[in-house]
Protein backbone atom coordinates (compact mmCIF):
# COMPACT_ATOMS: atom_id res chain seq x y z
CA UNK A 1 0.00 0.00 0.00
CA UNK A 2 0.68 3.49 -0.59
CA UNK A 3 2.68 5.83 1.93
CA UNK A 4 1.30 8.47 3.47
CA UNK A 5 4.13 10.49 2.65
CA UNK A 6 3.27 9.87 -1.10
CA UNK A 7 -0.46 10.38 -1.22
CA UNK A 8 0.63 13.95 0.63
CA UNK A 9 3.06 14.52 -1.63
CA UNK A 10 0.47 14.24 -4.90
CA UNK A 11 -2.04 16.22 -3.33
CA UNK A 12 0.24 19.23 -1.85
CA UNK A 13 1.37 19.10 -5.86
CA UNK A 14 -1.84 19.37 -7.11
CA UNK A 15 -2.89 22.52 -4.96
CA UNK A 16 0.04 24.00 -5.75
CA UNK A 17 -1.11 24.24 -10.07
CA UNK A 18 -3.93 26.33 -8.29
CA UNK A 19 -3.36 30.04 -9.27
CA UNK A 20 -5.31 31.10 -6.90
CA UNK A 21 -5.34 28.74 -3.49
CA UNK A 22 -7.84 30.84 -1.26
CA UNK A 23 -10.78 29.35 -3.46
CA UNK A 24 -9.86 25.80 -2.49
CA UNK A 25 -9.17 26.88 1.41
CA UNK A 26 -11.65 24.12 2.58
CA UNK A 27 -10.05 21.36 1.26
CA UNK A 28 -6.50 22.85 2.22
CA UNK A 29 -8.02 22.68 5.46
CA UNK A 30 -8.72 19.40 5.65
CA UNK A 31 -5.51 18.50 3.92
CA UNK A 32 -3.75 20.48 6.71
CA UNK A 33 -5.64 18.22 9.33
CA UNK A 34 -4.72 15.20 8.29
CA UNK A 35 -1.35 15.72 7.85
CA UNK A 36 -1.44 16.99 11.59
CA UNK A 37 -2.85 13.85 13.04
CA UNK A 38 -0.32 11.70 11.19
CA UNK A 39 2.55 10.15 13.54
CA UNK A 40 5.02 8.33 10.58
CA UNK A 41 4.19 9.54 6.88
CA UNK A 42 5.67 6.35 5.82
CA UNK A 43 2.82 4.12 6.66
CA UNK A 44 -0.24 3.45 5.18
CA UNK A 45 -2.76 6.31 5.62
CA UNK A 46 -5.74 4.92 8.23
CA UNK A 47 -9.30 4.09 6.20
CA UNK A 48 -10.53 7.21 7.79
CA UNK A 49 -7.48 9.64 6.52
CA UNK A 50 -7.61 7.40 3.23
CA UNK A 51 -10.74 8.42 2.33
CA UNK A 52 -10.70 11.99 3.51
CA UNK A 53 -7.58 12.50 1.18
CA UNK A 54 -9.45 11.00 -1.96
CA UNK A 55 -12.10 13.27 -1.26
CA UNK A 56 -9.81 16.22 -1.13
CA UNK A 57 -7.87 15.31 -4.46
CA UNK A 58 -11.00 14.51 -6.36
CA UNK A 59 -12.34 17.89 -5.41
CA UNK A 60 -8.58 19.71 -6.29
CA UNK A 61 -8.95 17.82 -9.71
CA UNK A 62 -12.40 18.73 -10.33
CA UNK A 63 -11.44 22.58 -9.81
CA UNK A 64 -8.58 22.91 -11.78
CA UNK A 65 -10.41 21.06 -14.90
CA UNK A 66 -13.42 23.32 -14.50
CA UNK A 67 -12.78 26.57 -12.43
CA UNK A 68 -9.13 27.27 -12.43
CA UNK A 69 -8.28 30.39 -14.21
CA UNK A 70 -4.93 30.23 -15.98
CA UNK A 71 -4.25 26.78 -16.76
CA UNK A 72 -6.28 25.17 -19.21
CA UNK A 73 -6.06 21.40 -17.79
CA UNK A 74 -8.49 18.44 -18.94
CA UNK A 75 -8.74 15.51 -16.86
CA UNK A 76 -6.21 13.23 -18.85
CA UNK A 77 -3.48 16.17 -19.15
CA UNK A 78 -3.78 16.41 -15.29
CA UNK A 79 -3.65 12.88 -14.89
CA UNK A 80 -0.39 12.68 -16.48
CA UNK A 81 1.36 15.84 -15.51
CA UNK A 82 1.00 14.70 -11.60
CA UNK A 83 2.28 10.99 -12.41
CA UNK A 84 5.51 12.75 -14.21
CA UNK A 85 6.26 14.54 -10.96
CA UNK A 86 5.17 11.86 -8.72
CA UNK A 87 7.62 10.03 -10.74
CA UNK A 88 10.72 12.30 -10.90
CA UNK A 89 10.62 12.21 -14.71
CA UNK A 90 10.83 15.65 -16.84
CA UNK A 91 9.59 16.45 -19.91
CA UNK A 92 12.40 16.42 -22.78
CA UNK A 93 10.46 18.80 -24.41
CA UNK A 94 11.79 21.94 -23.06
CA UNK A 95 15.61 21.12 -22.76
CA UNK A 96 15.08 20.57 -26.54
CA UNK A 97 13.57 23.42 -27.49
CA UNK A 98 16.30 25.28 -24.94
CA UNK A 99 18.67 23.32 -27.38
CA UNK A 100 17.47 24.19 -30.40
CA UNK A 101 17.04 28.19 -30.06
CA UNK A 102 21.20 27.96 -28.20
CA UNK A 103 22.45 26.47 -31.02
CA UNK A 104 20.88 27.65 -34.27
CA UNK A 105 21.99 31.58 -32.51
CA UNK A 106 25.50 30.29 -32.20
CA UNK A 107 25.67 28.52 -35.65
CA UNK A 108 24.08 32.11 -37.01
CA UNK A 109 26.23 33.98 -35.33
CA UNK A 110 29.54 32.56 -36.73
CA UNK A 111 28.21 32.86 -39.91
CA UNK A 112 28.19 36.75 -39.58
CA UNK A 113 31.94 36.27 -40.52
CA UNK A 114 30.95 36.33 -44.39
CA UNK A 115 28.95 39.79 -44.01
CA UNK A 116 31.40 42.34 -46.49
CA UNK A 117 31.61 44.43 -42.95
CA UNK A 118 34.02 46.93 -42.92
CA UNK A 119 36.37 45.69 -39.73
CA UNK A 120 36.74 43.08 -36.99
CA UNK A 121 34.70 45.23 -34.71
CA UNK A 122 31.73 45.34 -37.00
CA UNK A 123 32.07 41.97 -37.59
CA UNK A 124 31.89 41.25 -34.11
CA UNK A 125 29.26 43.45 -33.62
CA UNK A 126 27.38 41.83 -36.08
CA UNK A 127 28.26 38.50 -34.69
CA UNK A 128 26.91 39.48 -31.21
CA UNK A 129 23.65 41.32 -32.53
CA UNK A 130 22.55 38.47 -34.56
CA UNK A 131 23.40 35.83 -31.69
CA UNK A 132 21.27 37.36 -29.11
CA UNK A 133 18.36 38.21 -31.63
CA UNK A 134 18.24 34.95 -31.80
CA UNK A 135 18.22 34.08 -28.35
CA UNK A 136 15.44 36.93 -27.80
CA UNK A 137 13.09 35.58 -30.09
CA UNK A 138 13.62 32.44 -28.96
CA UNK A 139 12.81 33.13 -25.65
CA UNK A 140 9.36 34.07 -27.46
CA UNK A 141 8.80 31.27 -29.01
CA UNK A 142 9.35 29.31 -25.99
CA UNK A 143 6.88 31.17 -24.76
CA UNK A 144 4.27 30.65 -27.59
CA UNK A 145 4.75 27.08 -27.72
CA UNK A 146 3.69 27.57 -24.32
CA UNK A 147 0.28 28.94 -24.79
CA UNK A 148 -1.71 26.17 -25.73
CA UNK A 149 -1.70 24.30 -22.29
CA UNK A 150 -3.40 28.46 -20.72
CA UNK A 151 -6.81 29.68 -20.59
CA UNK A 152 -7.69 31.99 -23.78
CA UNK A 153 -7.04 34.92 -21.26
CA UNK A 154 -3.56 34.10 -20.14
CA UNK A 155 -2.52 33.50 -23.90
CA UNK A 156 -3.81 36.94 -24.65
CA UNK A 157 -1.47 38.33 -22.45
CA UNK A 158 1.56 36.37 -23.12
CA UNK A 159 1.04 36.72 -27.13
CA UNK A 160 1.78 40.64 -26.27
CA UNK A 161 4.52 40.01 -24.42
CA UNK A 162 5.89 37.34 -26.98
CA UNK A 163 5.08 40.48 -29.59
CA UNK A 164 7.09 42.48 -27.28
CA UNK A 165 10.12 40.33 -26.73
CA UNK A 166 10.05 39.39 -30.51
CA UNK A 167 10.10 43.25 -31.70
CA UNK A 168 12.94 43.71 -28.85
CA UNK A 169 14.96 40.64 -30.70
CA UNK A 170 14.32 42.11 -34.01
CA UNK A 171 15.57 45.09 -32.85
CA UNK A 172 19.26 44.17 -32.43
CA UNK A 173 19.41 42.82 -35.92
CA UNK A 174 19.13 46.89 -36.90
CA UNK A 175 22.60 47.83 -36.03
CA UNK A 176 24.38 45.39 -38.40
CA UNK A 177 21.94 46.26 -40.86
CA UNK A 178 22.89 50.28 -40.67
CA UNK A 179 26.71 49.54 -40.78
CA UNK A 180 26.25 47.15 -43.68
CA UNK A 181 23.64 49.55 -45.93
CA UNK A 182 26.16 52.59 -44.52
CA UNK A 183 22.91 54.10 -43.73
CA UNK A 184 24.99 55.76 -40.21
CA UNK A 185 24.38 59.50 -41.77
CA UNK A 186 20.84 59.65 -42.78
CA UNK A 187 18.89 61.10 -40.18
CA UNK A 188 15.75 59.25 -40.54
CA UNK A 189 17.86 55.89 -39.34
CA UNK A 190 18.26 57.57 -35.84
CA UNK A 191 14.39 58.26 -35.76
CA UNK A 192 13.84 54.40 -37.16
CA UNK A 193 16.16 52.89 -35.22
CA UNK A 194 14.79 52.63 -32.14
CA UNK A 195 10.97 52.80 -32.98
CA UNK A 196 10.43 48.96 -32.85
CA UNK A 197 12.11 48.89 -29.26
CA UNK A 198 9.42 51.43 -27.98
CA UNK A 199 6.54 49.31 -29.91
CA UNK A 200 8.22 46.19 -28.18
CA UNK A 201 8.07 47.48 -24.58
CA UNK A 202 4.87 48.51 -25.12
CA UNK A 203 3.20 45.42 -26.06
CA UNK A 204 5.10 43.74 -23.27
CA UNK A 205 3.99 46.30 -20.80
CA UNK A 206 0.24 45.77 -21.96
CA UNK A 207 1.21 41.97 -21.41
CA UNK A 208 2.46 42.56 -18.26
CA UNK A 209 -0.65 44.68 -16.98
CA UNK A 210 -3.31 41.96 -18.46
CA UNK A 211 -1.24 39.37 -16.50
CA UNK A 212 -1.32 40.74 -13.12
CA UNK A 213 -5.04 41.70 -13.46
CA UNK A 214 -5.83 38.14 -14.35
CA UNK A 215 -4.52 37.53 -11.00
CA UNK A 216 -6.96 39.94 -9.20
CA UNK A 217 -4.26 42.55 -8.97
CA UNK A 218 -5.50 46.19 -8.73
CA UNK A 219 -3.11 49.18 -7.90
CA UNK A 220 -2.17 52.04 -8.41
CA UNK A 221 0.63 50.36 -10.69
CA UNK A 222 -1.97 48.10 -13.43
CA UNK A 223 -3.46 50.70 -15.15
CA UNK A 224 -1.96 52.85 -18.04
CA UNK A 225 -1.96 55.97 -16.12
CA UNK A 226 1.87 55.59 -14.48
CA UNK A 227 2.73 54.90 -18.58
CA UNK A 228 1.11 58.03 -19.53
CA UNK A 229 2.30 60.61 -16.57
CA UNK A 230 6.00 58.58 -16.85
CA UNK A 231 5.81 59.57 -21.13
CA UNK A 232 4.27 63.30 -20.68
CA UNK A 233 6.58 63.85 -17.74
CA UNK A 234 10.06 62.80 -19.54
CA UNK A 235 8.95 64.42 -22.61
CA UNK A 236 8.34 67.80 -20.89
CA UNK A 237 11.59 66.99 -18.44
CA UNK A 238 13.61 66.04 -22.07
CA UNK A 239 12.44 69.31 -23.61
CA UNK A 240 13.44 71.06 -20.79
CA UNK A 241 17.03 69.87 -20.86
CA UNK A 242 17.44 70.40 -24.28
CA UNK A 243 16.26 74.31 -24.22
CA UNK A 244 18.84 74.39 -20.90
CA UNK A 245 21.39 73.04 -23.23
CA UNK A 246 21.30 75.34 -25.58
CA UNK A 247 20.34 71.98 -28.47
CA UNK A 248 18.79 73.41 -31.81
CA UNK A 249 18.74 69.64 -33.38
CA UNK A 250 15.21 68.97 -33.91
CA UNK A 251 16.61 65.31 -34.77
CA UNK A 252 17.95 65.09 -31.89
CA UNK A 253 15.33 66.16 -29.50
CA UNK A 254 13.12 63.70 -31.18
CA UNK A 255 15.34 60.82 -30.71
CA UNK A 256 16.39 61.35 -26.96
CA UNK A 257 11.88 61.69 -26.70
CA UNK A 258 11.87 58.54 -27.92
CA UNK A 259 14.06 56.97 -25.84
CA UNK A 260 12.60 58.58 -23.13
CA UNK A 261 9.35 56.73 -23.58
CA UNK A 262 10.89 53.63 -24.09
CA UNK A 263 12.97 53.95 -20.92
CA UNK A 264 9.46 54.71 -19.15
CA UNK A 265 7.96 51.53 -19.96
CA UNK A 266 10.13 49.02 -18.70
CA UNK A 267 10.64 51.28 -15.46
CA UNK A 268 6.82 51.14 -14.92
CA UNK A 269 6.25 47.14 -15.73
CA UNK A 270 9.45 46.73 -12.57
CA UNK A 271 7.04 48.52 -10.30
CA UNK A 272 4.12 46.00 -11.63
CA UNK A 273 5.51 42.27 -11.95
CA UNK A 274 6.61 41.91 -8.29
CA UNK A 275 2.86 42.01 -6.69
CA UNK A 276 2.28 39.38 -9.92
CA UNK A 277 5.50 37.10 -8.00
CA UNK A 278 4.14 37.33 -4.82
CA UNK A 279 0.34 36.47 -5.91
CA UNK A 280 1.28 33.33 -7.60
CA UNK A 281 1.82 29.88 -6.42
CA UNK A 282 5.39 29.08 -6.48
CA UNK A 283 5.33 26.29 -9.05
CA UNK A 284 4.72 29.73 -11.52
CA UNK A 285 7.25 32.13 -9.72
CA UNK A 286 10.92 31.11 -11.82
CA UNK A 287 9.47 32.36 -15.39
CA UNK A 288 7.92 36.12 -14.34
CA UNK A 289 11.15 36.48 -12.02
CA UNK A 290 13.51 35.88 -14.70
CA UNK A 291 11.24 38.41 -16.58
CA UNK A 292 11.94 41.28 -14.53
CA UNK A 293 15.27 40.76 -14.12
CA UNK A 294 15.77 40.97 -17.44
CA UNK A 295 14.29 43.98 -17.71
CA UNK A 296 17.18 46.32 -15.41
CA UNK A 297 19.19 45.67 -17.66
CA UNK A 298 17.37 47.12 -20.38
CA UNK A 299 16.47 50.10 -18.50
CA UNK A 300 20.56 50.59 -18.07
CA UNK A 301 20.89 50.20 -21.85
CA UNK A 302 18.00 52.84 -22.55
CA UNK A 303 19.05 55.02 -20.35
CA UNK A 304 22.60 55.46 -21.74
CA UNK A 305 21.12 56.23 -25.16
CA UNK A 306 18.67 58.58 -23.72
CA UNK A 307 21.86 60.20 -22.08
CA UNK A 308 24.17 60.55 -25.13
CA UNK A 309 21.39 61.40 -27.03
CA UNK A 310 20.24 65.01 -24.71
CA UNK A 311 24.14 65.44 -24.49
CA UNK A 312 24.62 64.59 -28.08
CA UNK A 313 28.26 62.86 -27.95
CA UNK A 314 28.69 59.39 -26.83
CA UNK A 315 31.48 58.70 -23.53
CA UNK A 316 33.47 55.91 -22.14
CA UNK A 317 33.11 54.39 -25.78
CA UNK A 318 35.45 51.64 -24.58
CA UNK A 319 34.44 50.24 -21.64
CA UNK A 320 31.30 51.47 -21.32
CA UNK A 321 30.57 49.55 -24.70
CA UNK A 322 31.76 46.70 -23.50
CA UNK A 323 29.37 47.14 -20.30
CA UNK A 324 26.51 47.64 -22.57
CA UNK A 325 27.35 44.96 -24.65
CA UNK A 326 26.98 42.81 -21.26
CA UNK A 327 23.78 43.70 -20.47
CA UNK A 328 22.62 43.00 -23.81
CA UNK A 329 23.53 39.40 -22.81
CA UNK A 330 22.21 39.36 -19.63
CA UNK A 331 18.80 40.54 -20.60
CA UNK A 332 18.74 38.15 -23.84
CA UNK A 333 20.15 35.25 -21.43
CA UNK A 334 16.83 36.33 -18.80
CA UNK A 335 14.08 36.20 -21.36
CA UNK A 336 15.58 32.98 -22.49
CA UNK A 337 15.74 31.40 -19.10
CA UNK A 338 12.25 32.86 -18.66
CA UNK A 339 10.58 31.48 -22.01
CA UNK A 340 12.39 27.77 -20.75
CA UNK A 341 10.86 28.24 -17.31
CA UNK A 342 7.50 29.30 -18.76
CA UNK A 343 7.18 26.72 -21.72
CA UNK A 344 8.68 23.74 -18.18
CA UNK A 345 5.70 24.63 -16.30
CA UNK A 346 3.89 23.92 -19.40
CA UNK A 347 4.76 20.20 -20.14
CA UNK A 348 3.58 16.97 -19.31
């Protein structure tokens, strides 16, 4: 016969795919009781306790097939995603998918070597960019492939944020392009340049907010208020600086607006995802944690072009670069890690 350890062990598992535990409090209860009266978790459970457990499960099962609100379960997936942990085994799935995104970005990345770039720099530029574009859209389609085990509300939200991290991918592929098209002098490349990281950090900031008030979050924080005081204040704060400056370059007051909105957005989805960490069971913590710590990084990056931008002359070329450059990683490395932890929780 069965353990009690184990039949404890199944059923803690199973509340814990509940998003939101305080609607199943009355079984917890009685889980909680049990457990209590138990003297050696690795004998048999009594008749008594035997019964009262079944019960419990059967009504855990029943809500997370019918009622639960994020994860779209039917009876079979259930069935077998609690044997596979009961069983120690994980899904191959994600480790090859993890696989698959790692390696095609390296094998594109050495073959930036043949772009007619100008240097070894650019070529390592180029090398880099196209690398961790890679490994940013990857991290989205991680997350896409993903979706179809989430209620048609959660994959709403996601599918902005997987618009949002694909746009931010897309957008490192832009630099190589410039230096290969020489395309550095023409003004309108500045303005273009970083348009489809400000369209990217807004859909993932309208992903973010849809998330968290899935959850039953409501502050001050989850509407689109913060975004629009944060993106009238910096523009009035930029124009400001510019006039103080003495600047006459309509281009570049344009461009340092711009990347003052886009530094805004991440800024304001920090000050969201933590209540979204703290609301959901742990089992779903890893992937939105590794989402907002990729995102100070970004915020550094943005910031430094907002910077040179007002000033109009870049500094510490060298190793301040090479700090950038870092980040860059980190932040493509983060959205990875959280697309892998995302698309894990998925599998069964």
């Amino acid at each position: 016969m069965e353990p009690a350890a184990q039949s404890i062990k199944r059923i803690s598992y199973i509340a814990s795919l509940i998003t939101n535990p305080s609607e199943v409090d009355t079984e917890l209860d009685s889980l909680r009781s049990v457990t209590a009266r138990i003297d050696d978790t690795s004998r048999p459970l009594a008749s008594k306790d035997k019964i009262e457990l079944l019960r419990v499960q059967k009504k855990l099962e029943t809500y997370l097939v019918t009622q639960e609100s994020l994860r779209q379960f039917t009876a079979e997936s259930l069935r077998l995603q609690v044997e596979q942990h009961m069983s120690g085994a994980i899904s191959p799935k994600s480790r090859t998918a993890l696989f698959t995104v790692v390696t095609v970005a390296t094998i594109l990345a050495f073959s930036a070597v043949a772009l007619p770039l100008p240097s070894v720099a650019d070529h390592v530029m180029a090398s880099g960019a196209l690398e961790f574009s890679i490994l940013t859209i990857g991290a989205a389609w991680l997350f896409w492939k993903a979706l179809p085990a989430f209620t048609s509300k959660l994959r709403r939200a996601f599918l902005l944020i997987c618009a949002g991290v694909t746009l931010l991918g897309i957008s490192m592929l832009e630099q190589p392009i410039i230096i290969l098209m020489n395309l550095r002098h023409y003004p309108i490349a500045s303005i273009v340049f970083p348009l489809p990281i400000l369209f990217g950090a807004l859909f993932f900031h309208a992903g973010d907010l849809m998330y968290v008030r899935l959850l039953g979050i409501r502050n001050r924080w989850t509407s689109i208020l913060p975004l629009i005081i944060g993106i009238v204040s910096m523009t009035c704060v930029t124009l400001l600086i510019n006039y103080a400056l003495g600047n006459e370059s309509t281009l570049r007051t344009v461009v340092a607006i711009i990347w003052s909105w886009i530094l805004v957005t991440p800024v304001v989805s920090i000050l969201v995802l933590p209540a979204a960490i703290k609301k959901v069971p742990e089992l779903y913590k890893p992937p939105i944690r590794f989402l907002l710590q990729s995102l100070f990084p970004i915020v550094i990056v943005v910031l430094y072009q907002y910077v040179i931008w007002l000033i109009g002359d870049p500094f510490g070329a060298g190793l301040v670069m090479d700090g950038l450059f870092g980040l860059v990683v980190i932040m493509a490395l983060g959205l990875l890690r959280a697309g892998y932890e995302f698309n894990k929780v998925s599998q069964y």
